[in-house]
Protein backbone atom coordinates (compact mmCIF):
# COMPACT_ATOMS: atom_id res chain seq x y z
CA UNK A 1 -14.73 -5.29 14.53
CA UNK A 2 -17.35 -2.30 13.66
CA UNK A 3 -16.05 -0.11 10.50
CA UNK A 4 -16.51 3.53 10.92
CA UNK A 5 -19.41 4.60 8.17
CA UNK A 6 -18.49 7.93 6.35
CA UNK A 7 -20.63 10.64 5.20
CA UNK A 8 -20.69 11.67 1.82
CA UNK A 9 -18.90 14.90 2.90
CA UNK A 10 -16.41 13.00 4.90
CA UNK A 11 -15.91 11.12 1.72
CA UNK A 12 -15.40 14.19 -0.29
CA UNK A 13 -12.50 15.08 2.84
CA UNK A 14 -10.91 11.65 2.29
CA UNK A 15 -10.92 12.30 -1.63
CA UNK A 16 -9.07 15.58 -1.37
CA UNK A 17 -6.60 14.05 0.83
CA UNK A 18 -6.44 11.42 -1.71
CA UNK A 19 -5.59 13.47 -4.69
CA UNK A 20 -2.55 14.66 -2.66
CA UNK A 21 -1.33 11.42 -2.90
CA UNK A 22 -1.99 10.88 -6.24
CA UNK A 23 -0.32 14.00 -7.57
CA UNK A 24 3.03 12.91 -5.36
CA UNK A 25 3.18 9.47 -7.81
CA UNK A 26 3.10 12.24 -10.86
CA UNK A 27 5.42 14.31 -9.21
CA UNK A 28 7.91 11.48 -8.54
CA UNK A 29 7.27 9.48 -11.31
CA UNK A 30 10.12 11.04 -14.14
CA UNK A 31 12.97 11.19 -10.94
CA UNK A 32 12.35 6.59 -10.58
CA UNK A 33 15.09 6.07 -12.66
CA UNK A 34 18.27 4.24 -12.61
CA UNK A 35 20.95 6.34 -10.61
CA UNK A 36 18.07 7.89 -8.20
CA UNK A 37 18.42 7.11 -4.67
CA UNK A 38 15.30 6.16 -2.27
CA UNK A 39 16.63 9.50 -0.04
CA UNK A 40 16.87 11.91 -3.15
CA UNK A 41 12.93 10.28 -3.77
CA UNK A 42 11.86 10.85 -0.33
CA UNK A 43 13.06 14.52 -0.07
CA UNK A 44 11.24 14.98 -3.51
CA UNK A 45 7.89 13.26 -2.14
CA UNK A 46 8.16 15.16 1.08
CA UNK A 47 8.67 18.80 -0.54
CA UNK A 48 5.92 18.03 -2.42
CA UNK A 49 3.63 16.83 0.17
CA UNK A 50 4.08 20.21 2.23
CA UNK A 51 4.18 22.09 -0.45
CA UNK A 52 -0.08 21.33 -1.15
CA UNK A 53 -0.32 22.03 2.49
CA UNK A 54 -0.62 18.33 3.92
CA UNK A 55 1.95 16.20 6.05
CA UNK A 56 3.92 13.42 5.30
CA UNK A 57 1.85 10.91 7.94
CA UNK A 58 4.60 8.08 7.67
CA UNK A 59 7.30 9.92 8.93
CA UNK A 60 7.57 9.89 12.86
CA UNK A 61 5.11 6.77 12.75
CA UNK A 62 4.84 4.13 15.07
CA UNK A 63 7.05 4.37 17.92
CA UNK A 64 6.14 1.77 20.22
CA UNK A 65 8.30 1.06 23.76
CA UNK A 66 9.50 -2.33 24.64
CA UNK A 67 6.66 -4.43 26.17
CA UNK A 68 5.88 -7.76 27.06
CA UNK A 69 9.55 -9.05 25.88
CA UNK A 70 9.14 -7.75 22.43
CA UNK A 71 11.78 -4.64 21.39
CA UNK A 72 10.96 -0.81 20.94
CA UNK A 73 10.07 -0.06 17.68
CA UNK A 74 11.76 3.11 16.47
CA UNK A 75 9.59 6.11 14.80
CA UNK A 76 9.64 5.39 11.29
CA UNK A 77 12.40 8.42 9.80
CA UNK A 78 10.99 8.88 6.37
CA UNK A 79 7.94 10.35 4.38
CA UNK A 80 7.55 7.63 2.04
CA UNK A 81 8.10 3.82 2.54
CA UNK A 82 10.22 2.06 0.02
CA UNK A 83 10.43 -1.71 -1.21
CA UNK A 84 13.18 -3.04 -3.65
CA UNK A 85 12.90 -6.23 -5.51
CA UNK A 86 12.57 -8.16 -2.42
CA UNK A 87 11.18 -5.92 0.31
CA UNK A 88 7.85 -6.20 0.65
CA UNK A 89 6.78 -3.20 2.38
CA UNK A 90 7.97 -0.45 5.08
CA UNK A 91 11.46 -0.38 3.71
CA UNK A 92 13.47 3.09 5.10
CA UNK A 93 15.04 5.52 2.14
CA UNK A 94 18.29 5.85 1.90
CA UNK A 95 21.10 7.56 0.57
CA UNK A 96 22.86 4.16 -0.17
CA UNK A 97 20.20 2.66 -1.82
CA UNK A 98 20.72 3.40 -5.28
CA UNK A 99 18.40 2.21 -8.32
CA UNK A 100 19.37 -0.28 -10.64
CA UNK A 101 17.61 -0.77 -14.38
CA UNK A 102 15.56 -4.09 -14.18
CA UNK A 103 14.97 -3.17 -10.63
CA UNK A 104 11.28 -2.79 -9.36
CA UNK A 105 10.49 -0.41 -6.86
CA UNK A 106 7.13 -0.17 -4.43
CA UNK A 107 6.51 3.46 -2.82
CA UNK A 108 3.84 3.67 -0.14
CA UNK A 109 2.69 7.14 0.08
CA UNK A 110 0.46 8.80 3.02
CA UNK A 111 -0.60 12.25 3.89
CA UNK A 112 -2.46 13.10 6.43
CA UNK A 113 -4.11 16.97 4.53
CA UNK A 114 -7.17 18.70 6.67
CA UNK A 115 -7.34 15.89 9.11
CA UNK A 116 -8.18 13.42 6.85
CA UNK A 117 -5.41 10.52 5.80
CA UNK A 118 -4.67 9.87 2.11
CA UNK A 119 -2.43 6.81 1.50
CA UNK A 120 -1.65 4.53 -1.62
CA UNK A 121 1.32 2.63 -3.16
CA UNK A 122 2.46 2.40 -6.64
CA UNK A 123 5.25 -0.34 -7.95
CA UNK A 124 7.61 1.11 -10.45
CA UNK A 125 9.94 -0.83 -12.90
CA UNK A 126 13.21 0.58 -13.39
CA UNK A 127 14.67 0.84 -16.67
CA UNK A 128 14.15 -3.03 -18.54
CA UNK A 129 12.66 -5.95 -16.71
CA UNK A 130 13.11 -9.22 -16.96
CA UNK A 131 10.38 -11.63 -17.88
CA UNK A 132 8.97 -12.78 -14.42
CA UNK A 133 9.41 -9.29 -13.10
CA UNK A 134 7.10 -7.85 -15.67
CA UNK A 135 4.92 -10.51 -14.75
CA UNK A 136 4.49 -9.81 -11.45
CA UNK A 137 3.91 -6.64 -11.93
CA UNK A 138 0.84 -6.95 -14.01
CA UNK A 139 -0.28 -9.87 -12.03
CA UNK A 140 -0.12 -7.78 -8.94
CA UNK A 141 -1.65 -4.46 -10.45
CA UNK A 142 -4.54 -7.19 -11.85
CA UNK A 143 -5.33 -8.51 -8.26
CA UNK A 144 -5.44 -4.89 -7.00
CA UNK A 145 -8.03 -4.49 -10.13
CA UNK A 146 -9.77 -7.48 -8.98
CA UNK A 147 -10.46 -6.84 -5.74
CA UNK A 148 -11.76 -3.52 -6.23
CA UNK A 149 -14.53 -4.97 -8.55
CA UNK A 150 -15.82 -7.45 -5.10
CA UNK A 151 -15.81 -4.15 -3.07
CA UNK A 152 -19.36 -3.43 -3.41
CA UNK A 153 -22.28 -2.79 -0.79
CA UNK A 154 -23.72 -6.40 0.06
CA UNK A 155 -20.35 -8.69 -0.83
CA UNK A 156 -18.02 -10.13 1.70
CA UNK A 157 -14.81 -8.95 3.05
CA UNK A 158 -13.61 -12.61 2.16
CA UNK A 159 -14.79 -12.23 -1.32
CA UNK A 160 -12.39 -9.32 -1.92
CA UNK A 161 -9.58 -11.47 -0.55
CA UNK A 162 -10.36 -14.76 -2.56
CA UNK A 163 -10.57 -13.07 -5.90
CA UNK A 164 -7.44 -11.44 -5.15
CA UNK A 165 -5.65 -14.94 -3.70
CA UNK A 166 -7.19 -16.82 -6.59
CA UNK A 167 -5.72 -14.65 -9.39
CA UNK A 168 -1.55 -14.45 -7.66
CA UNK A 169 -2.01 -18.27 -7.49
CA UNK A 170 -3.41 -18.96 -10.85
CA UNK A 171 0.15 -17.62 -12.14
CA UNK A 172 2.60 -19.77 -9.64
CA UNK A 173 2.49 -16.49 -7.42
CA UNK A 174 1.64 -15.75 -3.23
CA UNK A 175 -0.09 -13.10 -1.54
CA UNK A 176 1.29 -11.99 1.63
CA UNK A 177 -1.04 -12.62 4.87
CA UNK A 178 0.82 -10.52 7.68
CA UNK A 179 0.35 -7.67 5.98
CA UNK A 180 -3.47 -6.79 4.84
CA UNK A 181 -5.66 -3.27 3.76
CA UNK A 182 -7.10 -1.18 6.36
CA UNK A 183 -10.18 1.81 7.10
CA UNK A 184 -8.76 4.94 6.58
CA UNK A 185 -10.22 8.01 7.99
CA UNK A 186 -8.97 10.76 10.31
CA UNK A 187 -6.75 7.72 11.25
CA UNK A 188 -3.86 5.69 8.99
CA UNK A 189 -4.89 2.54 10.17
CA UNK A 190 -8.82 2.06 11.24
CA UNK A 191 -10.99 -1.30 11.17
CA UNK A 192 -12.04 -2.57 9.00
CA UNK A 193 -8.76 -4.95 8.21
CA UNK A 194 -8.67 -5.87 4.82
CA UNK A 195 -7.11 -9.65 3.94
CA UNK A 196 -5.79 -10.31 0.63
CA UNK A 197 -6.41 -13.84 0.93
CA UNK A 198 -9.79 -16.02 2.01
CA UNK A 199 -13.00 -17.65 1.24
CA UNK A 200 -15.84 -16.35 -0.98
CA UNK A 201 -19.26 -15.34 1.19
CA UNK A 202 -17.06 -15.08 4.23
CA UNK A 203 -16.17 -12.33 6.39
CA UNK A 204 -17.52 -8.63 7.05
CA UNK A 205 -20.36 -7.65 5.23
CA UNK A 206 -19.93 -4.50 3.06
CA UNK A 207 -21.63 -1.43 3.63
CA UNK A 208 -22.17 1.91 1.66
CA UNK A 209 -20.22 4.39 3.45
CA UNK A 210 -16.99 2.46 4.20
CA UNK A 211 -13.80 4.00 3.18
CA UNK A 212 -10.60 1.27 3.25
CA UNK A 213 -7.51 0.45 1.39
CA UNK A 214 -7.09 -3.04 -0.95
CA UNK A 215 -3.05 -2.99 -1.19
CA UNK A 216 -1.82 -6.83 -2.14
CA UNK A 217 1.93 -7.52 -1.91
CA UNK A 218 2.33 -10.53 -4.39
CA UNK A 219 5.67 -12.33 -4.56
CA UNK A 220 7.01 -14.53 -7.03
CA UNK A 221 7.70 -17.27 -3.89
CA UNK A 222 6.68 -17.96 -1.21
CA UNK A 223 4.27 -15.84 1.11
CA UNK A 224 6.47 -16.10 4.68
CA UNK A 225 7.78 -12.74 5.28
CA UNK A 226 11.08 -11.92 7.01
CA UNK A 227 11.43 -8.62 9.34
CA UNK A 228 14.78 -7.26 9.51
CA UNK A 229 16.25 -5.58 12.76
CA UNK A 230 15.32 -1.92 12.21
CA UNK A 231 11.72 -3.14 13.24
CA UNK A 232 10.19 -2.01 9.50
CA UNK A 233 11.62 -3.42 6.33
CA UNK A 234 10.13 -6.64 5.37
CA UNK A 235 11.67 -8.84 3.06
CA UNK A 236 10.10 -12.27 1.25
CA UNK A 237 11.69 -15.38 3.82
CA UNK A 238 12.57 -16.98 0.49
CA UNK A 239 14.61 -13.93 -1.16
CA UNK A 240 11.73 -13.71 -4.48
CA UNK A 241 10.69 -10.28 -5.45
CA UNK A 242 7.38 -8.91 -4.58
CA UNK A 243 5.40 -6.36 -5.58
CA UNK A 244 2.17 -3.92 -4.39
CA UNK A 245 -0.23 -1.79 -5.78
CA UNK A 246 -2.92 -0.03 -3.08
CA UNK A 247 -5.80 2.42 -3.80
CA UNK A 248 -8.19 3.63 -1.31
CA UNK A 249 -11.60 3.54 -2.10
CA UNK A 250 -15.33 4.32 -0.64
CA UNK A 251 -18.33 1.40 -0.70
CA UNK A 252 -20.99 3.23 -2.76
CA UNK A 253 -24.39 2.21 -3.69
CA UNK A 254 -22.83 1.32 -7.34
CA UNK A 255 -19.18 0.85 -8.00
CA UNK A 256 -16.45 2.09 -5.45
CA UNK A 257 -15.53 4.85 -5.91
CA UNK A 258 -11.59 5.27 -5.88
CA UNK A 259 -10.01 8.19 -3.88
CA UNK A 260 -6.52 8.28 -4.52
CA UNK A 261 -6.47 9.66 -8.25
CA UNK A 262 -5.50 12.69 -9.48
């Protein structure tokens, strides 16, 4: 596992793409209400998205043919992956998914603007939560915070992952394992991976010049993870609601520097 070192300008490429992103969360933010649908959200993301003059890098992603007994996995239809109450992550928008109040809703958003991939996710209450709800979502947006202060030149990958694993547990909470951060560059997905879980001093060393994602899915359960048949949605095995919060961020010679805000 090697991580690919980025210049400062190629930085400054990954930054711009990042902003994208950002500006889609504003742009979507007033329409996450109860009554919206996932579709009605996507369309919004995706007009938006090609309206700055980037692409929508989610949708058409993945196709994979049937190999070695597992199934094909479809392209993934949508510009922005959704997750509802219990779906951890790659859930598909649809016009029959309709928001609730005292929902909570993840969106995973990434472009792909100049050749260089932008990609974050935001979770979003709906109307009034209930007590644990609220919980985990400032427990999860906390581990994201975390985990971004270990992300410095000379730390471990592990230590990002224990600080982040430390804080879910401390509150009765998991942090998914099948599922972890990832480089970012010209491509989504791009070693270095990035656990959410793991052992202080351990792991990759980090290096100025490394550009990744820290994205924690926390649930209120268990950690096991359930895939449904359409090869993307993920729920929680035990039926708890989860939650995630990503930024993408560059290893500087200080603090990282985040790249996905407006």
């Amino acid at each position: 596992m090697a991580a690919i070192i980025k210049s400062r300008q190629e930085v400054a490429r990954l930054r711009e793409a990042g902003r994208v992103v950002a500006h889609t969360y504003e742009t979507l933010r007033p329409y996450v209400k109860p009554g919206a649908t996932t579709l009605e959200l996507d369309r919004i993301a995706e007009d938006f998205i090609r309206g700055k003059g980037a692409v929508p890098i989610y949708k058409g992603y993945g196709a994979r043919p049937a190999r070695d007994a597992q199934p094909a996995i479809p392209p993934f239809p949508a510009s922005i992956c959704v997750a509802i109450n219990d779906v951890i992550c790659h859930g598909i928008p649809g016009a029959e998914q309709v928001l609730h109040s005292g929902d909570i809703i993840g969106i995973d958003i990434g472009v792909l603007y100049k050749g260089w991939v932008g990609d974050a996710c935001v979770t979003f209450a709906v109307g009034v939560l209930d007590s644990k709800s609220q919980e985990l979502l400032e427990v999860a947006q906390r581990c994201l915070e975390l985990g971004i202060e270990q992300a410095r030149a000379g730390n471990h990958m592990g230590d990002i992952g224990a600080a982040i694993q430390t804080e879910a547990e401390s509150h009765g909470f998991s942090t998914v394992r099948e599922y972890v951060g990832h480089g970012v560059g010209h491509s989504l997905h791009e070693d270095p991976p990035v656990p959410h879980f793991g052992r202080a001093g351990t792991g990759l060393r980090l290096r100025t010049g490394m550009v990744f994602t820290i994205e924690p899915m926390i649930n209120i359960g268990g950690s096991q993870t359930r895939l449904l048949p359409d090869r993307w949605t993920v729920r929680t095995a035990d039926g708890s609601r989860s939650a995630q919060f990503e930024h993408m961020l560059a290893i500087t010679d200080g603090s990282p520097e985040l790249l996905t805000l407006a």
